[in-house]
Protein backbone atom coordinates (compact mmCIF):
# COMPACT_ATOMS: atom_id res chain seq x y z
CA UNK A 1 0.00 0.00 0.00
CA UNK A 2 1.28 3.51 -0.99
CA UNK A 3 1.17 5.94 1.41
CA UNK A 4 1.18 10.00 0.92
CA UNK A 5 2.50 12.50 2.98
CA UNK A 6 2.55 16.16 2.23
CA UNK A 7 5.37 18.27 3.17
CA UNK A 8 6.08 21.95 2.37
CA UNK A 9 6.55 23.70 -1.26
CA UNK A 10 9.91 24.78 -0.03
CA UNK A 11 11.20 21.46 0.11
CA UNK A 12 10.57 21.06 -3.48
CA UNK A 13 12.95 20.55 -6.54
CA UNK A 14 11.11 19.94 -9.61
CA UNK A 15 10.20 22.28 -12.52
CA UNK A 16 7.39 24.00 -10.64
CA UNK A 17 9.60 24.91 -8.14
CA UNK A 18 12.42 25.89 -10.11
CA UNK A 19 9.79 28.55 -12.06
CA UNK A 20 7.19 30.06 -9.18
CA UNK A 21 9.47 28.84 -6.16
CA UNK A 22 6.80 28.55 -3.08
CA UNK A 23 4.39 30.61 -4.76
CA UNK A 24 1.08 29.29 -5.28
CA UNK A 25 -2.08 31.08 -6.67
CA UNK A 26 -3.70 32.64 -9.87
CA UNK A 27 -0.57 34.17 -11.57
CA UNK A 28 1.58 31.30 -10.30
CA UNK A 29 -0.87 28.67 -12.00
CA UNK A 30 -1.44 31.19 -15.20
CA UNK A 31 3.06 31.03 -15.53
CA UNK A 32 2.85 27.39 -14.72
CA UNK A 33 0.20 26.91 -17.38
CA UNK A 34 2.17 29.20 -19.77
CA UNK A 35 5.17 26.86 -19.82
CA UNK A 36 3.54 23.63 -19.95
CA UNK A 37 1.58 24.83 -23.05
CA UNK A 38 5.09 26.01 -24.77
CA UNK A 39 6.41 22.93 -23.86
CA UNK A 40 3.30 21.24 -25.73
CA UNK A 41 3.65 23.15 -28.66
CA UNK A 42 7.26 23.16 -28.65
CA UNK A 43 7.09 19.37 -28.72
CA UNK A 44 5.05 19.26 -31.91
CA UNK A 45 7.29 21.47 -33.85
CA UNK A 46 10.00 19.03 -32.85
CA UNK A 47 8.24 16.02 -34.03
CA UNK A 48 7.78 17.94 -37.41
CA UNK A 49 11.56 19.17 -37.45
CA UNK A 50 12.64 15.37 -37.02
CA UNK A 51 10.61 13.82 -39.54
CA UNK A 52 12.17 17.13 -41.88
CA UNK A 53 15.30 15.96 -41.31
CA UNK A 54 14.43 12.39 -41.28
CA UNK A 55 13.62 12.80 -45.17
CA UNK A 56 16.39 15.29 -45.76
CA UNK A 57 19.71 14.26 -45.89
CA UNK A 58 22.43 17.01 -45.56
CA UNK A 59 22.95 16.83 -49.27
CA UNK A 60 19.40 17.85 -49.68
CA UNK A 61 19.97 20.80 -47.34
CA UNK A 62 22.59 21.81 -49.86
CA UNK A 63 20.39 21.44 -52.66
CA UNK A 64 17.58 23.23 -51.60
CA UNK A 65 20.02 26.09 -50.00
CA UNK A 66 21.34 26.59 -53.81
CA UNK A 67 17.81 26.80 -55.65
CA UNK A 68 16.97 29.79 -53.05
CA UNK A 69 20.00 31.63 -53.73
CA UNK A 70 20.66 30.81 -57.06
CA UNK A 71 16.74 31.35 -58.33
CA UNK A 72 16.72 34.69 -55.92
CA UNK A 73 19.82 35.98 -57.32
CA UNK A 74 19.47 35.51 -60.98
CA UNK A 75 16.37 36.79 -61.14
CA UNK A 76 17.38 39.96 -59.08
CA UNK A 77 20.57 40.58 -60.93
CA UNK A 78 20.02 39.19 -64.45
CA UNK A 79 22.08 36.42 -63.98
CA UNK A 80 21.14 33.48 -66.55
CA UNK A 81 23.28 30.84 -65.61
CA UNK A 82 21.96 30.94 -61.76
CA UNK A 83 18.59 30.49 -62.98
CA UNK A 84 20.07 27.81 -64.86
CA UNK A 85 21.84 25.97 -61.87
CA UNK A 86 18.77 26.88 -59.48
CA UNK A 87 16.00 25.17 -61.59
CA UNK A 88 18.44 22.33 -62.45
CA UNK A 89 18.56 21.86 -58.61
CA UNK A 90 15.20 22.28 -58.34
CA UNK A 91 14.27 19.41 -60.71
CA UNK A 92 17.28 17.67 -58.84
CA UNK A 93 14.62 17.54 -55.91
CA UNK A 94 11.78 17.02 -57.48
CA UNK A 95 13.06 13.53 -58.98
CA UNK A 96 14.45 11.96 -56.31
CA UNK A 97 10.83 12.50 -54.62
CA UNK A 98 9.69 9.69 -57.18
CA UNK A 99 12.15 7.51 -55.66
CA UNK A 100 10.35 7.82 -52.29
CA UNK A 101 6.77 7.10 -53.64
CA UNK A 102 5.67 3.32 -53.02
CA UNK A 103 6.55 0.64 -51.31
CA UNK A 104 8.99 -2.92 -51.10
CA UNK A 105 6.87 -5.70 -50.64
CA UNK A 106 9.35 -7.03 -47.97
CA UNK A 107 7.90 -9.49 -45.12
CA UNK A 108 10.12 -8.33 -42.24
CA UNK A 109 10.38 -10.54 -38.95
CA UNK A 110 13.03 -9.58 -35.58
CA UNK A 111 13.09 -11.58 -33.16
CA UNK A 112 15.72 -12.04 -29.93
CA UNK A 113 16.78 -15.57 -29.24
CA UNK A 114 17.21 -14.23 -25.44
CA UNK A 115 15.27 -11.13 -24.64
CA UNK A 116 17.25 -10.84 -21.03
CA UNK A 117 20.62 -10.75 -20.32
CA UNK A 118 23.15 -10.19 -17.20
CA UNK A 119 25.41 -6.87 -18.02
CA UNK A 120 28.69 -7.40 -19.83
CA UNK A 121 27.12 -10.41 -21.67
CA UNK A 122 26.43 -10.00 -25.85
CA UNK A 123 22.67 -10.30 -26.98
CA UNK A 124 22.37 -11.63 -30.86
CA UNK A 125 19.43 -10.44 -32.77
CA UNK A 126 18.08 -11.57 -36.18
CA UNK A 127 16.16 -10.19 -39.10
CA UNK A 128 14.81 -12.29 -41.55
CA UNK A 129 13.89 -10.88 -44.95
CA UNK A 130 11.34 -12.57 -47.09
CA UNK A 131 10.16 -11.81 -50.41
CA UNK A 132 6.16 -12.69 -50.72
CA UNK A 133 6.00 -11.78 -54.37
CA UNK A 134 6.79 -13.61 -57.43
CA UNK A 135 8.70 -10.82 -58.80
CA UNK A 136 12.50 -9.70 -58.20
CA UNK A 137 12.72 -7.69 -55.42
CA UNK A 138 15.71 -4.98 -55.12
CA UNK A 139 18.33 -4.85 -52.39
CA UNK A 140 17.98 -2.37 -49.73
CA UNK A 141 19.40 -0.98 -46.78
CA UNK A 142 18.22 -2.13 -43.48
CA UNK A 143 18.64 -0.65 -39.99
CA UNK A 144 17.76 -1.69 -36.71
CA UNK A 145 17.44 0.56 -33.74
CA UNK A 146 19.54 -0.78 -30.20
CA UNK A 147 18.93 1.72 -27.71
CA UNK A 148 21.16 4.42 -28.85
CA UNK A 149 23.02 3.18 -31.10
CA UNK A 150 22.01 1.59 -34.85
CA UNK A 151 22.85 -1.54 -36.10
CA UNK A 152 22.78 -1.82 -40.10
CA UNK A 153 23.57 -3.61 -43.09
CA UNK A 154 22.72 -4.53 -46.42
CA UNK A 155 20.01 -7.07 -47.80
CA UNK A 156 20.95 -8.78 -51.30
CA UNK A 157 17.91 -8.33 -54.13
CA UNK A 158 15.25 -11.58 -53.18
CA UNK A 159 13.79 -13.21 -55.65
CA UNK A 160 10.13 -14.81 -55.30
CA UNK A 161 10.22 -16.37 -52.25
CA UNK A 162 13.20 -16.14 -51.19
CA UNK A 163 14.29 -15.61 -47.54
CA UNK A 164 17.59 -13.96 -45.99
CA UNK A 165 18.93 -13.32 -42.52
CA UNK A 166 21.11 -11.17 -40.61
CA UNK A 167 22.34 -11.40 -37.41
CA UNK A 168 23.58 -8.52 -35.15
CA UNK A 169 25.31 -8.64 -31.48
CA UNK A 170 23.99 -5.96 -28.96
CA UNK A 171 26.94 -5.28 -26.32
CA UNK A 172 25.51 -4.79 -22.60
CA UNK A 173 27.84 -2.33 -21.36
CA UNK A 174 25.25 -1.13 -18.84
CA UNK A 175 22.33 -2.20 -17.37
CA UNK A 176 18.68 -0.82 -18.74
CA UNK A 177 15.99 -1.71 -20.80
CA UNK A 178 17.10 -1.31 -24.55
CA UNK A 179 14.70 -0.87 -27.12
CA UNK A 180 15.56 -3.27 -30.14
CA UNK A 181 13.73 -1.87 -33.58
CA UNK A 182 11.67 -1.55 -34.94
CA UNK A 183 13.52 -2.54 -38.51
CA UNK A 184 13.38 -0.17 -41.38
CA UNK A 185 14.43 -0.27 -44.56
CA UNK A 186 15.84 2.96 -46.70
CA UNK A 187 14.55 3.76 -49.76
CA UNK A 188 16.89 6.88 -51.49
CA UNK A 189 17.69 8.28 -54.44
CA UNK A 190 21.01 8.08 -56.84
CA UNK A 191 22.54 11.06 -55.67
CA UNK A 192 21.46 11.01 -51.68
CA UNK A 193 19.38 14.10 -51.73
CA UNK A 194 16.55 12.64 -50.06
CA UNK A 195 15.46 9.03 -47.95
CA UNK A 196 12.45 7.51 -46.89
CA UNK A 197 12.69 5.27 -43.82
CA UNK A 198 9.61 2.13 -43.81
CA UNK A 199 9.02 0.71 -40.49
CA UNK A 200 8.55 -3.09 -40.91
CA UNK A 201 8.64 -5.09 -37.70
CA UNK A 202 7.42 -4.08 -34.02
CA UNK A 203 10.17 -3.11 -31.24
CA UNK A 204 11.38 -5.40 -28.51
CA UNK A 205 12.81 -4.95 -25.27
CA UNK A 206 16.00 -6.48 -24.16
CA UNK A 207 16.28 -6.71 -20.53
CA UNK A 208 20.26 -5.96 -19.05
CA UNK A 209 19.96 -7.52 -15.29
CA UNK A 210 22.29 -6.21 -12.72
CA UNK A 211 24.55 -8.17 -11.96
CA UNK A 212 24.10 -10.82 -8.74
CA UNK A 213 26.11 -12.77 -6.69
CA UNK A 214 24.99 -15.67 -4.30
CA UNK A 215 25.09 -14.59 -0.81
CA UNK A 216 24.58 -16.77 2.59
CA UNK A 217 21.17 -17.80 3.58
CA UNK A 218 19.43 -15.71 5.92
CA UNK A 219 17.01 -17.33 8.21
CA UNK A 220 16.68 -14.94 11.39
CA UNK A 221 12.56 -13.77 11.34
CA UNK A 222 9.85 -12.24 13.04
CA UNK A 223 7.02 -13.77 12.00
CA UNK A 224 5.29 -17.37 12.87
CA UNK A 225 5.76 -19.53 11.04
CA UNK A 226 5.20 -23.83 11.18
CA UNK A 227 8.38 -23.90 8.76
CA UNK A 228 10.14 -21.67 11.01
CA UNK A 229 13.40 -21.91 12.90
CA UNK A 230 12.66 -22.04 16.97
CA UNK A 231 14.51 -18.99 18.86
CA UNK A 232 15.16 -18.24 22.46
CA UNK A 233 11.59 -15.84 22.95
CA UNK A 234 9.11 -18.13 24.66
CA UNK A 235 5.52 -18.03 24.00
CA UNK A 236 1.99 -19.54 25.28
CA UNK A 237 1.52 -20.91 21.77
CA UNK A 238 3.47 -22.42 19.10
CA UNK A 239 4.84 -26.15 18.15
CA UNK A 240 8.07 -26.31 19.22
CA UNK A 241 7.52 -27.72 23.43
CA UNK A 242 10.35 -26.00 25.51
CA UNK A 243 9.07 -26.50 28.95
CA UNK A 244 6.05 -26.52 31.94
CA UNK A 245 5.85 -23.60 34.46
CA UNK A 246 2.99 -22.86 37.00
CA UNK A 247 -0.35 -21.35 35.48
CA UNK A 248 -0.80 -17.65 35.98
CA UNK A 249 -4.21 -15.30 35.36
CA UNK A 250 -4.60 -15.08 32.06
CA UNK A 251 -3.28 -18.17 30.33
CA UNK A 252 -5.07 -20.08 28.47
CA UNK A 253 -6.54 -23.63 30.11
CA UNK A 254 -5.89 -25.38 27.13
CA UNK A 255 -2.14 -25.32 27.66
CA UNK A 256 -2.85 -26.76 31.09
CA UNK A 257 -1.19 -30.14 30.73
CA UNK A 258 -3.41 -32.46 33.59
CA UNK A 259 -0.66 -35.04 34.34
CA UNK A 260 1.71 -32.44 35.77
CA UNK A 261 -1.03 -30.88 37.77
CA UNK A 262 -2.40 -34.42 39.41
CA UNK A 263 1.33 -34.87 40.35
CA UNK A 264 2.27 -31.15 41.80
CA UNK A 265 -1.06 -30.37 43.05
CA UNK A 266 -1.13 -27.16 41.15
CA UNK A 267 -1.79 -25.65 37.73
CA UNK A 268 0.65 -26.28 35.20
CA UNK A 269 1.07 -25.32 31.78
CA UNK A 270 2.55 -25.95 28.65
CA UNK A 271 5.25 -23.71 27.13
CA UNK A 272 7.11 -23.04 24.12
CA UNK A 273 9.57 -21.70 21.78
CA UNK A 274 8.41 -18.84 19.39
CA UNK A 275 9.06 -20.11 15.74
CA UNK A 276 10.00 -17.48 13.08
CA UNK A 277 10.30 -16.90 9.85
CA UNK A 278 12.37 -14.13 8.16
CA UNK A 279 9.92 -11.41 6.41
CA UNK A 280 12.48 -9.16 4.55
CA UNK A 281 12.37 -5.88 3.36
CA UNK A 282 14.74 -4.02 0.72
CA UNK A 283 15.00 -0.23 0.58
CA UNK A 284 16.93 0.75 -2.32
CA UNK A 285 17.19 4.59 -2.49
CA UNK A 286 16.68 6.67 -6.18
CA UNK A 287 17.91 9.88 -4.93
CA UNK A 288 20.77 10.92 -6.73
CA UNK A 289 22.12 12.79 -3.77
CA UNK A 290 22.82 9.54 -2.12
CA UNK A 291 25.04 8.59 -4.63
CA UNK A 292 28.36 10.08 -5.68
CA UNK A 293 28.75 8.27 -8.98
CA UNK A 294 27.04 6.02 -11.09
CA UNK A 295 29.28 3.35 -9.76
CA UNK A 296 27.95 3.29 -6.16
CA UNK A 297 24.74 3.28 -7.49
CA UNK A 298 25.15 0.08 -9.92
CA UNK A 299 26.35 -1.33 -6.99
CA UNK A 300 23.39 -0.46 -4.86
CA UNK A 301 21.19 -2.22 -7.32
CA UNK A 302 23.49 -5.65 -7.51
CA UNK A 303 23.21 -5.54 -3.80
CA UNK A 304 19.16 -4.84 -3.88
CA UNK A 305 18.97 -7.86 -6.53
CA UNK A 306 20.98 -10.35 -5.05
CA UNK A 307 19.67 -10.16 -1.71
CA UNK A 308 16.00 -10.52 -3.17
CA UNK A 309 17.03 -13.35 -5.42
CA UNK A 310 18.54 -15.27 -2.36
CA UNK A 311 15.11 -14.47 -0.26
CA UNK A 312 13.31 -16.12 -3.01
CA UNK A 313 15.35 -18.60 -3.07
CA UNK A 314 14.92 -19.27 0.36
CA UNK A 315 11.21 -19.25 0.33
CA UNK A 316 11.32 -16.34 2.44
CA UNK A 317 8.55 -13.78 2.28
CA UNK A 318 10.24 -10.65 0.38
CA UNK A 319 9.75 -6.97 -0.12
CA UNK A 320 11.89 -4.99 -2.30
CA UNK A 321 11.03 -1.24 -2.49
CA UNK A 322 12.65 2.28 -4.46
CA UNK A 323 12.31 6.10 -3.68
CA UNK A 324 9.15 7.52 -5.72
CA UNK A 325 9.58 10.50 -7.74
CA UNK A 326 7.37 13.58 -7.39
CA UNK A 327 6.06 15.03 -10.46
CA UNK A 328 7.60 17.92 -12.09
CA UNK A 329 4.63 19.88 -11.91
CA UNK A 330 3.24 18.73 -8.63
CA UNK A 331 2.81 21.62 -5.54
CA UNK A 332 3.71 19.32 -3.15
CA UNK A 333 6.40 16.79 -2.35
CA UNK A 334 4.77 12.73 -3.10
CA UNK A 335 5.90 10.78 -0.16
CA UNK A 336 5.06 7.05 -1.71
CA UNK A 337 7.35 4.50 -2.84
CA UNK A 338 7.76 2.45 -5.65
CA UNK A 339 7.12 -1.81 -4.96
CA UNK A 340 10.03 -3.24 -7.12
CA UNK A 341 8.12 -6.92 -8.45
CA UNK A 342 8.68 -9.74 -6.31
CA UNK A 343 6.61 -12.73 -8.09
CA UNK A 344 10.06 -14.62 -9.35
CA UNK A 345 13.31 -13.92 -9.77
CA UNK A 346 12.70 -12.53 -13.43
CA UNK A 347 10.46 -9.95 -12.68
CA UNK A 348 12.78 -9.14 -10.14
CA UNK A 349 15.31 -8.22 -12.05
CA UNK A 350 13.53 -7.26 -14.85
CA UNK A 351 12.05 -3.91 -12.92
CA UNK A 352 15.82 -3.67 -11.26
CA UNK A 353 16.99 -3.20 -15.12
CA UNK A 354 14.90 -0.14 -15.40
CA UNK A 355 15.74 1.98 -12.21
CA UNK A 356 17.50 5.10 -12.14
CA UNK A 357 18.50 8.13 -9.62
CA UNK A 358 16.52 11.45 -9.96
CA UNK A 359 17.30 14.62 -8.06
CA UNK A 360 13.32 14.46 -7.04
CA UNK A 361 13.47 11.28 -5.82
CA UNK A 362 13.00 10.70 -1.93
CA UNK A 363 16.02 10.20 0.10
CA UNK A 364 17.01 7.28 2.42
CA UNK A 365 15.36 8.76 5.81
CA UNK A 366 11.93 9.43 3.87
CA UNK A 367 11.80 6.23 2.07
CA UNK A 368 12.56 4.16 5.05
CA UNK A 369 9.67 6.16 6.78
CA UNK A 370 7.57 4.94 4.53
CA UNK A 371 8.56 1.74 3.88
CA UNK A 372 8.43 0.51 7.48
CA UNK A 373 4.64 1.97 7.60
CA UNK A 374 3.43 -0.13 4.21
CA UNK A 375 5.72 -3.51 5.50
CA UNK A 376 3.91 -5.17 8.89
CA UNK A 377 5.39 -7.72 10.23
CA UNK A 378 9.19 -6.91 9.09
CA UNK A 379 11.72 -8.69 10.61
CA UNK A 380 15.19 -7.81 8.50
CA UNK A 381 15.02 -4.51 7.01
CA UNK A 382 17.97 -3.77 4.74
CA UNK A 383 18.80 0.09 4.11
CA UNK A 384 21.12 0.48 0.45
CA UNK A 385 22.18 4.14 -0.78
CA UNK A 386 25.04 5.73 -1.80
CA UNK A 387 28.46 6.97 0.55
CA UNK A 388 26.72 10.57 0.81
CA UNK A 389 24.35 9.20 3.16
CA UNK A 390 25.44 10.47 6.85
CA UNK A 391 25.67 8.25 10.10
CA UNK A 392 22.94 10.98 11.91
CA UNK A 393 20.68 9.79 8.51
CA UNK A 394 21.18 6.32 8.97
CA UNK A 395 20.44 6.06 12.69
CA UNK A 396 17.25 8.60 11.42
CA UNK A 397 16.42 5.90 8.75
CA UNK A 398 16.82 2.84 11.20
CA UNK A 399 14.13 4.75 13.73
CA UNK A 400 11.16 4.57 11.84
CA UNK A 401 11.43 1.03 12.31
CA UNK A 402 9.84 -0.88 15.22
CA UNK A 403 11.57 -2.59 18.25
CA UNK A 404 12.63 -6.14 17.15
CA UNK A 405 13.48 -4.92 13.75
CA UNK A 406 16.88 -6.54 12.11
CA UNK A 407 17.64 -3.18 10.59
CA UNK A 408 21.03 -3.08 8.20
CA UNK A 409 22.43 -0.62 6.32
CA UNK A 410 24.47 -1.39 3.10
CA UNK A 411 26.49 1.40 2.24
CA UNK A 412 27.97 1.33 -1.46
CA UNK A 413 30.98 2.69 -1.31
CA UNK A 414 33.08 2.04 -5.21
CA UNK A 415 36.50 1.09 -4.26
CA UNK A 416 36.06 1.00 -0.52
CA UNK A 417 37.68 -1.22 2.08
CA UNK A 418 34.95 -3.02 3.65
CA UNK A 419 33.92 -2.63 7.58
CA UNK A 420 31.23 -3.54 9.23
CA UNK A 421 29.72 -1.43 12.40
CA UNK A 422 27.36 -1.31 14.89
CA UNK A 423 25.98 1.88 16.02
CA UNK A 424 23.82 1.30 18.64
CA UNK A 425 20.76 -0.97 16.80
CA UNK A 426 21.84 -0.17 14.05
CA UNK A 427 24.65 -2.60 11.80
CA UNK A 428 25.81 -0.45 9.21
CA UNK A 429 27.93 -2.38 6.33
CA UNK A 430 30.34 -0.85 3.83
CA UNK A 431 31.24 -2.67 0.36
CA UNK A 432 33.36 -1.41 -2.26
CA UNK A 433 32.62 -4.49 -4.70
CA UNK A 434 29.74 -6.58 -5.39
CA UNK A 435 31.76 -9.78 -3.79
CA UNK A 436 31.94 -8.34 0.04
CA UNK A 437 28.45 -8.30 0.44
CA UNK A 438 28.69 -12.03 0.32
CA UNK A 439 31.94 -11.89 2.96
CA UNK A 440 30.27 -9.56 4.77
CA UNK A 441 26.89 -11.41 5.35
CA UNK A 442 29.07 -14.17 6.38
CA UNK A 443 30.68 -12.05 8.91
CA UNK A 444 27.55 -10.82 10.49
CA UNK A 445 25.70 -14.01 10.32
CA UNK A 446 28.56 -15.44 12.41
CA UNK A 447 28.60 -13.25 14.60
């Protein structure tokens, strides 16, 4: 459950804030409206600039530069041979626009043998080319969108019913959801003066996991459980017998065990040994001023993923949560966070691929406020952010949480010697690689 607490405009960061500052009103709303509305209209005249230059190749600039000037100034000054070149140019143009009109006949198919991969690892993708006609089809250029970048190549002239493939490696440098596609093919003139791009096939994700790392089991819990490990807190009711003590007010008679009281003379009852099972939470802070680089915060999210994949693995009930953002428009800071999937380990990591910091994003203290008030029955809370996060904000985090709380905070530090602390309830672990969070589980659970 999401919870949402207001807090003052002064506190904010995001674009309302940065335009009217804390003021709030008629004129503030009519400046607010104001640049939303160029920022509409703005956005159009972009899309209609792109697809200009999308059909446009700098070559065509050229061209269409020299019929202006060369039209404009042979008609002004007399000058026969710039009317010559300019309308030459012109009809340049106006050709190569036939070249553009229709289109291939192509049946276009991408597909991704493996549509998620771990960081650092190489994705293949494949188009297949098929011609549906009877007739010859002509060669064309092909590209295919990855992320960023643009993967291309040329496809051979088909004949009826003839099929060809490509293949193409996506490198996974860094983790994120990368859009594959969707193909096009380029249809141009001779000369390169203008191009026509034909979207074929449908885009597909590829999913770049953090990376993960198999850490030691955690079994310390809170919550009753019949699968549960027996602990040292005695209780009135469980399954695990530890012993029979006299009956007090307020126990229950059912516990009375008969045989001992025939023998003593008095009341006695049953009693036993709480059984728990872990119930785990995982705070994973967005704000980029938790972070000094992107490094600590790659780390942070290794660290958030492994320790939910181990949970899972251990059957343990899991709950992995992220700093919301507040809206750059809203009046008022958003005090929610975002519930990372926990159904299986895919989903996991599939929402873990598509994180990132923002300056508007709530910081440790504030998400761990909120986070212990949506998560009953906690019994391991685990705190990551960045080295800019403060002891005082820490012990502030670790608060909010209830007595009996297993609260840990994992501090990513890139490079770091790692240490691990207590400070008063508080166990506050530092890792400068992925690898001593295992070492340093190890250490705690030990001790």
């Amino acid at each position: 459950m999401t919870n949402t607490v207001s807090r003052t405009q002064v506190e904010l960061t995001n674009a309302r804030a940065k335009i009217v500052g804390s003021r709030d009103g008629v004129l503030a709303d009519a400046i607010v409206w104001l640049v939303r509305t160029t920022r509409v209209a703005w956005s159009g005249v972009a899309v209609g600039w792109r697809w200009l230059t999308a059909v446009i190749t700098p070559l065509g600039w050229s061209m269409i530069a020299v019929v202006v000037l060369a039209l404009v100034a042979g008609y002004v000054f007399g000058w026969t041979e710039a009317v010559v070149i300019g309308w030459t140019a012109l009809a340049m143009l106006l050709v190569a626009t036939v070249y553009l009109a229709g289109r291939n006949a192509y049946r276009v198919h991408l597909s991704l043998p493996a549509n998620r991969v771990v960081v650092g690892d190489k994705a293949p993708g494949e188009v297949q080319m098929t011609n549906p006609t009877r007739r010859r089809l002509a060669g064309v250029r092909v590209e295919v969108p990855v992320g960023q970048g643009l993967a291309e190549f040329a496809s051979p002239s088909l004949a009826g019913g003839e099929t060809h493939s490509d293949v193409f490696v996506v490198p996974t440098t860094r983790r994120g959801i990368l859009p594959i596609g969707p193909v096009r093919t380029v249809r141009a003139d001779p000369v390169g003066l203008l191009r026509r791009e034909i979207v074929w096939a449908e885009s597909l994700d590829l999913f770049v996991h953090p990376r993960t790392i198999a850490i030691p089991s955690m079994s310390t819990g809170f919550v009753r459980d019949l699968e549960g490990a027996p602990t040292r807190d005695l209780t009135s009711s469980d399954v695990s017998f530890h012993a029979l003590r006299e009956y007090v007010p307020g126990d229950e008679r059912r516990n009375i065990h008969w045989k001992s009281t025939a023998k003593t003379g008095s009341y006695m009852v049953r009693q036993f040994e709480q059984t728990r099972r872990s119930h785990l939470l995982v705070a994973l802070s967005l704000s980029a001023a938790d972070y000094a680089n992107e490094e600590e915060f790659e780390l942070a999210v290794s660290a958030a993923g492994s320790l939910g994949v181990r949970a899972m693995q251990d059957s343990r009930t899991v709950a992995v949560v992220a700093s919301a953002l507040t809206p750059d428009f809203a009046k008022r800071t958003i005090h929610s966070v975002r519930r990372i999937s926990t159904v299986n380990r895919g989903r996991l990591l599939d929402d873990l691929a598509g994180v990132e910091t923002a300056e508007t994003a709530l910081r440790m203290p504030e998400l761990a406020q909120i986070a212990s008030e949506g998560a009953a029955g906690t019994s391991i809370a685990f705190l990551i952010c960045g080295s800019t996060v403060g002891p005082a904000q820490l012990r502030a985090a670790a608060g909010h949480f209830p007595l009996g709380v297993d609260v840990v905070a994992i501090v990513c530090d890139s490079g770091a010697v790692p240490s691990l602390r207590r400070v008063t309830d508080l166990s506050v672990m530092t890792i400068g690689f992925l690898e001593d969070l295992q070492k340093s589980l190890a250490k705690r659970m030990a001790a």
